[in-house]
Protein backbone atom coordinates (compact mmCIF):
# COMPACT_ATOMS: atom_id res chain seq x y z
CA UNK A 1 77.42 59.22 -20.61
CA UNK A 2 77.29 56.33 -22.57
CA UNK A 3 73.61 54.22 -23.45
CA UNK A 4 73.62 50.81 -24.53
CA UNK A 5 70.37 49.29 -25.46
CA UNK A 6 70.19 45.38 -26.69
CA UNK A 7 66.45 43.49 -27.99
CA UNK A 8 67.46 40.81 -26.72
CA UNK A 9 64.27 38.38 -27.94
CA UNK A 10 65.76 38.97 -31.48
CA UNK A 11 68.81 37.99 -30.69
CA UNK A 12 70.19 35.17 -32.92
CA UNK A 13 73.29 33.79 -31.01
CA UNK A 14 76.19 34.71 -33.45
CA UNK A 15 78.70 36.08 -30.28
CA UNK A 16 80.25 38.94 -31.82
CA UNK A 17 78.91 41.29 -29.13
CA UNK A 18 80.41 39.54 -26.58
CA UNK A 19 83.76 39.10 -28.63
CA UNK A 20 83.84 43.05 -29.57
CA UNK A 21 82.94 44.14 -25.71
CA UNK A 22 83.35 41.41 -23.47
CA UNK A 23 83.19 43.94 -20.61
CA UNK A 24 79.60 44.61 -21.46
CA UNK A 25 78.15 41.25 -23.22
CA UNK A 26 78.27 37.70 -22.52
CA UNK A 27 76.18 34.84 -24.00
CA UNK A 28 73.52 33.10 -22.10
CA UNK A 29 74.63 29.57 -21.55
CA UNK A 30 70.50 29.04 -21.22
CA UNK A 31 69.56 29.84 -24.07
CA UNK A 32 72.55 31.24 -26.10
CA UNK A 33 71.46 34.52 -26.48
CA UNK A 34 73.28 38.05 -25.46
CA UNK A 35 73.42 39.38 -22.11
CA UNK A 36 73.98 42.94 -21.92
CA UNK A 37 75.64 42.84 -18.21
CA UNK A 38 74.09 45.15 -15.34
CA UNK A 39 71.57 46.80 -17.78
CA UNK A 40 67.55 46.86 -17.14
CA UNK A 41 64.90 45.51 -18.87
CA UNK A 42 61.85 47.44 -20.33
CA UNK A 43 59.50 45.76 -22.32
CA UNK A 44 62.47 43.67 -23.47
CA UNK A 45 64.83 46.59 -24.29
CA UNK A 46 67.67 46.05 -21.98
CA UNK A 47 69.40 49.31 -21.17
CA UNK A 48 72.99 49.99 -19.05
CA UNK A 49 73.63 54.09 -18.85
CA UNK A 50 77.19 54.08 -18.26
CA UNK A 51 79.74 56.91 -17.70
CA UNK A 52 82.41 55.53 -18.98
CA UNK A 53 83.29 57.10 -22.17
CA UNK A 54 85.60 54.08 -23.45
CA UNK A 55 82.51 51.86 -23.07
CA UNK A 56 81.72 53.59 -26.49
CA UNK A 57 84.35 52.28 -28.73
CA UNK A 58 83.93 48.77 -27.85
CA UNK A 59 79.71 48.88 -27.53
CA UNK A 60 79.58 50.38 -31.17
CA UNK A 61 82.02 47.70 -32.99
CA UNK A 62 79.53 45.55 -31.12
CA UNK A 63 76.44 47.06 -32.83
CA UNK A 64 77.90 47.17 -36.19
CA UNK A 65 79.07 43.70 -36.44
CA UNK A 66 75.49 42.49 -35.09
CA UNK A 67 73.96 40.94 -37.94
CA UNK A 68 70.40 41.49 -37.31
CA UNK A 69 70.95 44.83 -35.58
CA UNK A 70 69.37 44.63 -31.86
CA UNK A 71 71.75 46.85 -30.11
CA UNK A 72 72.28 50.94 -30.48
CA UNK A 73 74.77 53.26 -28.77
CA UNK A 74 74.50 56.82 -27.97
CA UNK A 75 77.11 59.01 -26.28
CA UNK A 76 75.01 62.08 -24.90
């Protein structure tokens, strides 16, 4: 099982989620921040539990190359 968690209100718009894992993030055309596709929103923490295990690879070159650091991965 894979978790994927994005902030999305501190989001800044630079794409490189959605350019490491476009299977999991696209870019809002609204307002140009990251989508983190089929995931839920708490308290704006957007969450997608996945089992997938190759969603990991992609999802964590995702949170490294984030510049401000809004999304974490966990494989549990």
């Amino acid at each position: 099982m894979v978790i994927i968690t994005l902030q999305r209100d501190k989001c800044i718009g630079c794409n490189y989620c959605a350019e490491f894992a476009p299977e999991y993030f696209r870019m809002s055309k609204k307002d140009g921040k990251s989508v983190l596709l089929k995931s839920t929103d708490k308290k704006g923490f957007y969450t997608l539990k996945t089992p997938l295990p190759d969603a990991f690879e992609p999802c964590e070159k995702a949170a490294k190359a984030c510049p401000v650091k809004i999304i974490s991965v966990k494989e549990i």
